[in-house]
PDB file of N, CA and C in Angstrom:
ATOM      1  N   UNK A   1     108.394 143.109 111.525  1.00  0.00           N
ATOM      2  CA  UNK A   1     108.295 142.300 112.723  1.00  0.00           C
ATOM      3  C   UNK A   1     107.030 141.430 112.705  1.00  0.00           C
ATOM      4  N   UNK A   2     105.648 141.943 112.226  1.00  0.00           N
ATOM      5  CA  UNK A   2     104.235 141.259 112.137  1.00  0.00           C
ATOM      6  C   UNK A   2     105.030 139.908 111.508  1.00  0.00           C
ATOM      7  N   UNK A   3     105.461 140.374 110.081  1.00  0.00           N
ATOM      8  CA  UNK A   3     105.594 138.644 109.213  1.00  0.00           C
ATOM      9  C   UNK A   3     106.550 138.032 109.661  1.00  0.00           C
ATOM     10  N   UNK A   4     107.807 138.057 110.572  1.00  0.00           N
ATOM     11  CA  UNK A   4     108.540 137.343 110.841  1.00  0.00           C
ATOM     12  C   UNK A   4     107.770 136.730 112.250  1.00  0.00           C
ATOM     13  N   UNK A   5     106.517 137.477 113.067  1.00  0.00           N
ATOM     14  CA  UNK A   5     105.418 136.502 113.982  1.00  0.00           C
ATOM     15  C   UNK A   5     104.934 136.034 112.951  1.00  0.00           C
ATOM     16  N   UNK A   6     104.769 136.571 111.981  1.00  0.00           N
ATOM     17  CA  UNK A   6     103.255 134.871 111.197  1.00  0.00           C
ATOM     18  C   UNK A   6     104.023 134.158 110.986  1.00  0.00           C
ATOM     19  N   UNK A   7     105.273 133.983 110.160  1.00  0.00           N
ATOM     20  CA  UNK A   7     105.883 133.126 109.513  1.00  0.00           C
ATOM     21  C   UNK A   7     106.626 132.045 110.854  1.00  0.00           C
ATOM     22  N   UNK A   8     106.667 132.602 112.037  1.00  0.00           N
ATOM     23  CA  UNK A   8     107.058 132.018 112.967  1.00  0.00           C
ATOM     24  C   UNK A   8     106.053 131.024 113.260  1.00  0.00           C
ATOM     25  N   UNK A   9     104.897 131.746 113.705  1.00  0.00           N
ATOM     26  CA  UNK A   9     103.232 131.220 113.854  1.00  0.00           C
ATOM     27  C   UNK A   9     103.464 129.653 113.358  1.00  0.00           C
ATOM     28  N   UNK A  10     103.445 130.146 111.756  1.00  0.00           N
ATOM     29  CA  UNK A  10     102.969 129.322 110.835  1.00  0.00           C
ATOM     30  C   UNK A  10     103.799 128.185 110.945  1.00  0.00           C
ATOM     31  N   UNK A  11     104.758 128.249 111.274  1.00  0.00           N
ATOM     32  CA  UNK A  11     105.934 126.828 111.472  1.00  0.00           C
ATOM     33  C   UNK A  11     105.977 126.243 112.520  1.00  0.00           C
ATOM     34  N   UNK A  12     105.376 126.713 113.541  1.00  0.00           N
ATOM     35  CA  UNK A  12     105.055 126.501 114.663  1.00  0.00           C
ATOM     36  C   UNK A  12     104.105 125.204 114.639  1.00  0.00           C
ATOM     37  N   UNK A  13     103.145 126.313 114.010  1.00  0.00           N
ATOM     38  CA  UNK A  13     101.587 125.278 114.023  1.00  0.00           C
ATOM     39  C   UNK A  13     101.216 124.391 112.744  1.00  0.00           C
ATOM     40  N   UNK A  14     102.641 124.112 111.942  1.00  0.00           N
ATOM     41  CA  UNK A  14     102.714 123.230 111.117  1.00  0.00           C
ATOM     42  C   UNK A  14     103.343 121.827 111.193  1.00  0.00           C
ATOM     43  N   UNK A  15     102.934 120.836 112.326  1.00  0.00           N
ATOM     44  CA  UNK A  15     103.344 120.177 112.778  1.00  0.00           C
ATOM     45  C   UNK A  15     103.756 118.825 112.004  1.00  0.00           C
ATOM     46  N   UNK A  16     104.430 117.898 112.180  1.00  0.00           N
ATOM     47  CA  UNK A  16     104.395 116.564 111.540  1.00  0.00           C
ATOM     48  C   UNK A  16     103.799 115.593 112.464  1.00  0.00           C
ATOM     49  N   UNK A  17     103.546 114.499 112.126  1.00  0.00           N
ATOM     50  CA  UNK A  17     102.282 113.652 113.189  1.00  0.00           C
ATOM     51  C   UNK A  17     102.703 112.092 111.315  1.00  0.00           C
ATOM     52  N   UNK A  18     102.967 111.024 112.180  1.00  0.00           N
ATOM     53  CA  UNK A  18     102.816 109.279 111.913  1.00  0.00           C
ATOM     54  C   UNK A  18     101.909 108.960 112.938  1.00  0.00           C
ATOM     55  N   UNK A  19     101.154 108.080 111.873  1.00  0.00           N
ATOM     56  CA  UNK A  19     100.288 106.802 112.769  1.00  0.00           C
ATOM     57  C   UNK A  19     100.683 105.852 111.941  1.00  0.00           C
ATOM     58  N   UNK A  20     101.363 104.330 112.461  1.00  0.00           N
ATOM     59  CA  UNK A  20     102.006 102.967 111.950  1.00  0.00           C
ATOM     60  C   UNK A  20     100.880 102.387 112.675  1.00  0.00           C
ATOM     61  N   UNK A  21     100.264 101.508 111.594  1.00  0.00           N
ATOM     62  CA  UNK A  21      99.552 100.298 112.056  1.00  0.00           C
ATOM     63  C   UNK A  21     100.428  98.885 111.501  1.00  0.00           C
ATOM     64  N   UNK A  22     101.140  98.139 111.830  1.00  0.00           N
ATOM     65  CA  UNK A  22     102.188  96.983 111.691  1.00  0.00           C
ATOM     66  C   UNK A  22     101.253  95.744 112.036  1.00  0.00           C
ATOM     67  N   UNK A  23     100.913  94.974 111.181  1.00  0.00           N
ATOM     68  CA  UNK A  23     100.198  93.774 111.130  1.00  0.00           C
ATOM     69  C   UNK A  23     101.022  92.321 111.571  1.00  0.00           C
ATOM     70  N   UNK A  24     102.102  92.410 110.861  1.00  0.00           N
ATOM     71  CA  UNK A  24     102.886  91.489 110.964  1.00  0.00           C
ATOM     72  C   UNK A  24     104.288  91.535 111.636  1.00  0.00           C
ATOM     73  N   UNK A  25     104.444  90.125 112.309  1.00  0.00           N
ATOM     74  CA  UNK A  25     104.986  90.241 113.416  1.00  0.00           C
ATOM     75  C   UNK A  25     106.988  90.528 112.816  1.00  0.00           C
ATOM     76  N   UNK A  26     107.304  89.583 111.544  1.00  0.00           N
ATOM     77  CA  UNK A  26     108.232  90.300 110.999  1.00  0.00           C
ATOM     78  C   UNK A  26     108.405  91.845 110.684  1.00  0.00           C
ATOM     79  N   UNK A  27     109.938  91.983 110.173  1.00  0.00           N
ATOM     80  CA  UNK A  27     110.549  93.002 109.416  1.00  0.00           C
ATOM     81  C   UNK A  27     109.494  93.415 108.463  1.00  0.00           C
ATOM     82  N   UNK A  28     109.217  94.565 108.559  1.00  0.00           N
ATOM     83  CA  UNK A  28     108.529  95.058 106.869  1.00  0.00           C
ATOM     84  C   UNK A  28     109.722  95.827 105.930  1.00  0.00           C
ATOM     85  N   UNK A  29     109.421  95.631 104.630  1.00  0.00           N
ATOM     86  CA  UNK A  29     110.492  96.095 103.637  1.00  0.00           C
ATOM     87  C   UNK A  29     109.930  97.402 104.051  1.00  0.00           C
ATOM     88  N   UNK A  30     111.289  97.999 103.061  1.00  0.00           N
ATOM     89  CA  UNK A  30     111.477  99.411 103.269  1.00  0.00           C
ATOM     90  C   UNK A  30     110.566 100.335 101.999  1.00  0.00           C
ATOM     91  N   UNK A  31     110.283  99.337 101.049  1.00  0.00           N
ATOM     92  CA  UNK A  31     110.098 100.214 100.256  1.00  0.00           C
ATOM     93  C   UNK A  31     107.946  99.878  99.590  1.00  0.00           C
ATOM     94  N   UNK A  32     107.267 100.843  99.861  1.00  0.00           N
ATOM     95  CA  UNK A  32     105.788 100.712  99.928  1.00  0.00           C
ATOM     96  C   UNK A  32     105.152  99.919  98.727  1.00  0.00           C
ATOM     97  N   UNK A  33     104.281  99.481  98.568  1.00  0.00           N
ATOM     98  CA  UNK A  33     103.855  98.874  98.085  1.00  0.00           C
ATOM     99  C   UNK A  33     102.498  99.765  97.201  1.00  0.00           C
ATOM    100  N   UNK A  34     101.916 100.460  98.064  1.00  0.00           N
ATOM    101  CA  UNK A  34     101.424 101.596  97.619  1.00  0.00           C
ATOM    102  C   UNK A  34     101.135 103.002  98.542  1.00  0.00           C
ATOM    103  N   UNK A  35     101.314 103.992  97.485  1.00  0.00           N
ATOM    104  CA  UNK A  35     101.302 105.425  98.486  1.00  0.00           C
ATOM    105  C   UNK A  35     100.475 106.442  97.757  1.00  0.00           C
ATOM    106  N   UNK A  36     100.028 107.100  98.521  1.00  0.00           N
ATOM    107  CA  UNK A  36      99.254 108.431  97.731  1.00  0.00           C
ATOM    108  C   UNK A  36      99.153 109.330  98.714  1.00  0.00           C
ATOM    109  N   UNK A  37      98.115 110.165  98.313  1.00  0.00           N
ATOM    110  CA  UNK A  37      97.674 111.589  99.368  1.00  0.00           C
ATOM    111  C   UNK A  37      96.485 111.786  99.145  1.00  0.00           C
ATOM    112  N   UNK A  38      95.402 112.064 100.435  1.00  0.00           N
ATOM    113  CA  UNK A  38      94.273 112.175 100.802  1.00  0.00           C
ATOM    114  C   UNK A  38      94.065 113.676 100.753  1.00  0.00           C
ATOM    115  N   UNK A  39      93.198 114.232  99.561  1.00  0.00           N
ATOM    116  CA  UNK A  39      92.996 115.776  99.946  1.00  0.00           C
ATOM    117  C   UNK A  39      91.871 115.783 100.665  1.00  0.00           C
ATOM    118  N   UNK A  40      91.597 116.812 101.522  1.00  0.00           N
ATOM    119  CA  UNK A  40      90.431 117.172 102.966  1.00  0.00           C
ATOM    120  C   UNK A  40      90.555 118.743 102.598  1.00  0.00           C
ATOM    121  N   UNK A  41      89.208 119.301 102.826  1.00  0.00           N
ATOM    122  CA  UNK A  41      89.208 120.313 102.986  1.00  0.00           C
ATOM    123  C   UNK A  41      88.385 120.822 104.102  1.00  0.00           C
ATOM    124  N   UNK A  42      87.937 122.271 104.159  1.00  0.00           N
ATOM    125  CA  UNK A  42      87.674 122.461 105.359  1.00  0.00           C
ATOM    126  C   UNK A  42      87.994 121.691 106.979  1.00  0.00           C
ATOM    127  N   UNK A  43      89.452 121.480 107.190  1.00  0.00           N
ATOM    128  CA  UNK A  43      89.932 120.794 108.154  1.00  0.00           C
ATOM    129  C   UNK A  43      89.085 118.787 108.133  1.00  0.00           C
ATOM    130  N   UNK A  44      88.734 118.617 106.911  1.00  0.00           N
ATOM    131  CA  UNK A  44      88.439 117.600 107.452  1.00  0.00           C
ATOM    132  C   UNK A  44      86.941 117.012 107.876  1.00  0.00           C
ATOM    133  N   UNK A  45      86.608 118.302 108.273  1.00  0.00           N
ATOM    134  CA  UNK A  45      85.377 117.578 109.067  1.00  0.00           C
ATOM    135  C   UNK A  45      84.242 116.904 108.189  1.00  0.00           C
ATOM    136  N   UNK A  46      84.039 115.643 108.421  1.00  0.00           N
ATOM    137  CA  UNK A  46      82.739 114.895 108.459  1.00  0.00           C
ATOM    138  C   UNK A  46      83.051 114.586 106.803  1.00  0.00           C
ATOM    139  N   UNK A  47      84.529 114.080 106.530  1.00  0.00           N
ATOM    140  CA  UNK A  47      84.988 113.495 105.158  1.00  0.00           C
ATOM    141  C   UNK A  47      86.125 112.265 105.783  1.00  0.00           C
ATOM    142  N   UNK A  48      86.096 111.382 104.850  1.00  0.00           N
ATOM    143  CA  UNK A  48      86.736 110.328 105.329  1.00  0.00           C
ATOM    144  C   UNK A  48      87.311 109.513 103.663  1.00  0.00           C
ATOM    145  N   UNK A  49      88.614 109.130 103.663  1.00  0.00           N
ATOM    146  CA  UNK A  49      89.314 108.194 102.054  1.00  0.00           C
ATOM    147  C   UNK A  49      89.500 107.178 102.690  1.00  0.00           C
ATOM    148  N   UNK A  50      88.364 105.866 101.851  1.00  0.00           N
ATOM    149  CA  UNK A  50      88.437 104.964 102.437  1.00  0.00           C
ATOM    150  C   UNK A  50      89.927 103.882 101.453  1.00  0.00           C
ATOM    151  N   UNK A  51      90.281 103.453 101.673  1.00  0.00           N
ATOM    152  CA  UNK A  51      91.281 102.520 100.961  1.00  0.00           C
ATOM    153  C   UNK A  51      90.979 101.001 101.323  1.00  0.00           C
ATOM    154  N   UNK A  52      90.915 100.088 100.452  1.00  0.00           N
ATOM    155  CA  UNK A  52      90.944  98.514 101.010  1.00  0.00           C
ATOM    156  C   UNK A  52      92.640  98.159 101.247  1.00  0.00           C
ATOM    157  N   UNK A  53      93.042  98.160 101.899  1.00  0.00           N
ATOM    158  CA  UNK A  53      94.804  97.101 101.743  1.00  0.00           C
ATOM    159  C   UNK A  53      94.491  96.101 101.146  1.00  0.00           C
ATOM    160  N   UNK A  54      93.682  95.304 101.661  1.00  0.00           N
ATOM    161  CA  UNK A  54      93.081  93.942 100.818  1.00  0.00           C
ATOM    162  C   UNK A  54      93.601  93.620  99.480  1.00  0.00           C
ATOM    163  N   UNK A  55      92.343  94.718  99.027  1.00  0.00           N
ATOM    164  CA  UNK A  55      92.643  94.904  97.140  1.00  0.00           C
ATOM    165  C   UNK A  55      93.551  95.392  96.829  1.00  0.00           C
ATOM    166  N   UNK A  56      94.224  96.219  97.323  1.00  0.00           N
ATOM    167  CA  UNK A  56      96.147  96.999  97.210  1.00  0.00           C
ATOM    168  C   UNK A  56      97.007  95.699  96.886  1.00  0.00           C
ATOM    169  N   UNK A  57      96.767  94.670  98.255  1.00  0.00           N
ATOM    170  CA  UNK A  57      98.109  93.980  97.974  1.00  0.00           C
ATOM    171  C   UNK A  57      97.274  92.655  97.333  1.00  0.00           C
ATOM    172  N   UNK A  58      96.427  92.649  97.051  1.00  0.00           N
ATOM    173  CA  UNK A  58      95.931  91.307  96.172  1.00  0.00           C
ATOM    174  C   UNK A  58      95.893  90.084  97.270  1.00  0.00           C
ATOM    175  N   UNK A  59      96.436  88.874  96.882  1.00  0.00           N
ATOM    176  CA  UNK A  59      97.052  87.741  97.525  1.00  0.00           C
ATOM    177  C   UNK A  59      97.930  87.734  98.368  1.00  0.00           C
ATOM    178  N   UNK A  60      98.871  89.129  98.147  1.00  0.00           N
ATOM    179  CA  UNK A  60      99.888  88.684  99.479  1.00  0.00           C
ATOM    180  C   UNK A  60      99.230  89.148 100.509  1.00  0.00           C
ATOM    181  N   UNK A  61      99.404  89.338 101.778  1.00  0.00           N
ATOM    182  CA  UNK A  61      99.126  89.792 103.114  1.00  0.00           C
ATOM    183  C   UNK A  61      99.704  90.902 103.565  1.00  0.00           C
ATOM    184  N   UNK A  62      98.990  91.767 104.014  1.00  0.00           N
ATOM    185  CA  UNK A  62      99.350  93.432 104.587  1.00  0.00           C
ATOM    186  C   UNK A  62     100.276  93.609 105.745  1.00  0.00           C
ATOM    187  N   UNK A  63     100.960  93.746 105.717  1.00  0.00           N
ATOM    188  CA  UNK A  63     101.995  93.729 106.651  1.00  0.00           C
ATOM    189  C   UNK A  63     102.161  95.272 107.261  1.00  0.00           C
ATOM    190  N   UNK A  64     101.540  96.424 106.771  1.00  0.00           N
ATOM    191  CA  UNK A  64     101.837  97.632 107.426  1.00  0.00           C
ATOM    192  C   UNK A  64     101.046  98.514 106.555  1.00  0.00           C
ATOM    193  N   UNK A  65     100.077  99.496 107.365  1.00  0.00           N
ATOM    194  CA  UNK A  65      99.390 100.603 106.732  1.00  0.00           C
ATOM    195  C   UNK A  65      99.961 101.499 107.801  1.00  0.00           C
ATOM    196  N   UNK A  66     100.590 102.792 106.878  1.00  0.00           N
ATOM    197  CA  UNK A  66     100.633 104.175 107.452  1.00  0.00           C
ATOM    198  C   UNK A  66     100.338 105.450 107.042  1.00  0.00           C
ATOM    199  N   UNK A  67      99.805 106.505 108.174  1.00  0.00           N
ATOM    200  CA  UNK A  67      99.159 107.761 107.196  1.00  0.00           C
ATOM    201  C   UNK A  67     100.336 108.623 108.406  1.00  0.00           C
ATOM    202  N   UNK A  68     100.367 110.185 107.414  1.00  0.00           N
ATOM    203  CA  UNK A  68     101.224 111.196 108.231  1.00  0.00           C
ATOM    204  C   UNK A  68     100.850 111.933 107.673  1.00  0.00           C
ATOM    205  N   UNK A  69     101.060 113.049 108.165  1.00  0.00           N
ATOM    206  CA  UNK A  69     100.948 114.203 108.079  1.00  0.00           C
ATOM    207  C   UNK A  69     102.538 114.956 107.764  1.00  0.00           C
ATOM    208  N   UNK A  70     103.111 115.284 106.645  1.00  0.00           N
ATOM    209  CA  UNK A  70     104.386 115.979 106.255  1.00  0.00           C
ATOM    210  C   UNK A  70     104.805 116.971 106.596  1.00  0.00           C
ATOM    211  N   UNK A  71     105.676 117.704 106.655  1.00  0.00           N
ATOM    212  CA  UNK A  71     106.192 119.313 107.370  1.00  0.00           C
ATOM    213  C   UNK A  71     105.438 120.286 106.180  1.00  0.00           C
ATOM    214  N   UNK A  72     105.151 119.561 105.013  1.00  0.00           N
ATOM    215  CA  UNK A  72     104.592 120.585 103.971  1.00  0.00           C
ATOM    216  C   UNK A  72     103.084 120.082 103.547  1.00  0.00           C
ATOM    217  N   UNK A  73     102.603 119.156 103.927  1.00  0.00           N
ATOM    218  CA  UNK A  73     101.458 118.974 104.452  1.00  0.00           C
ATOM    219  C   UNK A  73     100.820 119.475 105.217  1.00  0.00           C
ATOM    220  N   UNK A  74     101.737 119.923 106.627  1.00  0.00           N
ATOM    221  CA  UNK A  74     101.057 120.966 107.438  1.00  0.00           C
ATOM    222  C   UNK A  74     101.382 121.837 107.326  1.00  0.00           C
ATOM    223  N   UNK A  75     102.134 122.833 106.362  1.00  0.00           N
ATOM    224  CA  UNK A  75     102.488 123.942 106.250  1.00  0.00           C
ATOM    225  C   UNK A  75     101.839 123.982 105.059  1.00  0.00           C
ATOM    226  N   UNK A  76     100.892 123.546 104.071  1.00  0.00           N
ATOM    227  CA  UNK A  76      99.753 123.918 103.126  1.00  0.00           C
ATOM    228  C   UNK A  76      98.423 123.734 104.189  1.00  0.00           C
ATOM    229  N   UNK A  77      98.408 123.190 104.894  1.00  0.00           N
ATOM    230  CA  UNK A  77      97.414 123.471 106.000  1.00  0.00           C
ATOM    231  C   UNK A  77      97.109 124.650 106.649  1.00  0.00           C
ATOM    232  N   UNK A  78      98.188 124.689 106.963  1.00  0.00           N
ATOM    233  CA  UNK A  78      98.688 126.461 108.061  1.00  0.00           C
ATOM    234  C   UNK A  78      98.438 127.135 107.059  1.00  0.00           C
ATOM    235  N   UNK A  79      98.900 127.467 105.987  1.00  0.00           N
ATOM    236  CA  UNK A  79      98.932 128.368 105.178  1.00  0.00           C
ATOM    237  C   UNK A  79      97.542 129.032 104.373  1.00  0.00           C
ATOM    238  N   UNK A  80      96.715 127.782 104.528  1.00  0.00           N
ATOM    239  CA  UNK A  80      95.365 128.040 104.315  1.00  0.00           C
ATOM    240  C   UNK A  80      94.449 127.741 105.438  1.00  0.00           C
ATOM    241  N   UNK A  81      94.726 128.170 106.712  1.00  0.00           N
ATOM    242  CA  UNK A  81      93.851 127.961 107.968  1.00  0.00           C
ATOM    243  C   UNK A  81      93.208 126.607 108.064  1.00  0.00           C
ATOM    244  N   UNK A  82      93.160 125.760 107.132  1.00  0.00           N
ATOM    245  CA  UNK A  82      93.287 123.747 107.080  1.00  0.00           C
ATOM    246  C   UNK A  82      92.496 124.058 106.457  1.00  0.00           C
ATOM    247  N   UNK A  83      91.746 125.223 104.965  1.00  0.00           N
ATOM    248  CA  UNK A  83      90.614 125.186 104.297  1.00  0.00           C
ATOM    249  C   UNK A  83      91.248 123.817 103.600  1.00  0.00           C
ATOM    250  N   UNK A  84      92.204 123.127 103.147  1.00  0.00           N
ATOM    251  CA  UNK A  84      93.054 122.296 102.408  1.00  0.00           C
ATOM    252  C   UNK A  84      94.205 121.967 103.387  1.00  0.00           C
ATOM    253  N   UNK A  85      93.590 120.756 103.752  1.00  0.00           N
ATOM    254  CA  UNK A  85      94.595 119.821 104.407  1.00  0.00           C
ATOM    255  C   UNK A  85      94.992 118.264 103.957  1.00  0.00           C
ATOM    256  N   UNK A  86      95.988 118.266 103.096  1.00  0.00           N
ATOM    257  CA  UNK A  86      96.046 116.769 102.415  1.00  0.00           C
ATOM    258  C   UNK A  86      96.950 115.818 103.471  1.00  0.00           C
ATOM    259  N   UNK A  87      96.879 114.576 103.453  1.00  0.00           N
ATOM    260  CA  UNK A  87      97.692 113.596 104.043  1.00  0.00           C
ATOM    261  C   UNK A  87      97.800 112.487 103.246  1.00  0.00           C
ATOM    262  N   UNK A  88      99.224 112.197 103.704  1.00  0.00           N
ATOM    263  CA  UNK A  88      99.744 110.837 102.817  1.00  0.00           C
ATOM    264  C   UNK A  88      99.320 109.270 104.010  1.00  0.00           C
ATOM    265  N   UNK A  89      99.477 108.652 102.505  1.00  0.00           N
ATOM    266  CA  UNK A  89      99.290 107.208 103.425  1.00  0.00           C
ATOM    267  C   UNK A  89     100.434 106.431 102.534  1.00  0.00           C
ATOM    268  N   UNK A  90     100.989 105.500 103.441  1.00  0.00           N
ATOM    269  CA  UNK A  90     101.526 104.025 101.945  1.00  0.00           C
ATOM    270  C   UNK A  90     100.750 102.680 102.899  1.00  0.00           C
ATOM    271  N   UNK A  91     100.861 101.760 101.794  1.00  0.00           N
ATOM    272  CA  UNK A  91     100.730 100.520 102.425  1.00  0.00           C
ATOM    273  C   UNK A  91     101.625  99.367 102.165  1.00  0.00           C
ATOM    274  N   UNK A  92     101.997  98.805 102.947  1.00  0.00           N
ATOM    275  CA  UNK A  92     103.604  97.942 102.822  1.00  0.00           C
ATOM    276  C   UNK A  92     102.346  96.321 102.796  1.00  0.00           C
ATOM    277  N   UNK A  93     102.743  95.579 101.713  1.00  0.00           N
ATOM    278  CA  UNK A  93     102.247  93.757 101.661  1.00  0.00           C
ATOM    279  C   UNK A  93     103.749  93.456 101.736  1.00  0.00           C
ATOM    280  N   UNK A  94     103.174  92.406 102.418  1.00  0.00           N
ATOM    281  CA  UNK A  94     104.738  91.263 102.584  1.00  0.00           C
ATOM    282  C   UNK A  94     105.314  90.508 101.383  1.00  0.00           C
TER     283      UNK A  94
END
């Protein structure tokens, strides 16, 4: 009964979470331009991955930066109390 509460716990408090920043007033394609994953440890605190879009998309113009947090992103979070919490980003150029 304990592990079917943690394992409950743990899915619980393994949430998913988008932030869309959309630059441009068109359609953005569907498919990224560039993507990766930000590792953080100890929850994060007082660390920051800086990225330029700029230099990503060269000459064309940025049309959309987004970061999230995945169901297994936060469930390697949960799973290690956020000692290791990674997040993805992509960035969409027009």
């Amino acid at each position: 009964m304990k592990s079917l509460s943690l394992a409950l716990l743990l899915v619980v408090l393994c949430s998913c979470s988008t932030q869309n920043l959309k630059i441009t007033k068109g359609d953005v394609r569907t498919v990224p331009t560039y993507e990766g994953t930000s590792h953080f440890i100890f929850w994060g605190i007082g660390q920051e991955k800086l990225i330029n879009p700029h230099e990503v998309c060269g000459d064309k113009a940025v049309a959309q930066v987004a970061t999230r947090t995945s169901f297994l992103n936060g469930l390697l979070g949960g799973l290690t109390w956020g000692i290791y919490s990674p997040r993805d980003y992509v960035i969409y150029c027009e």
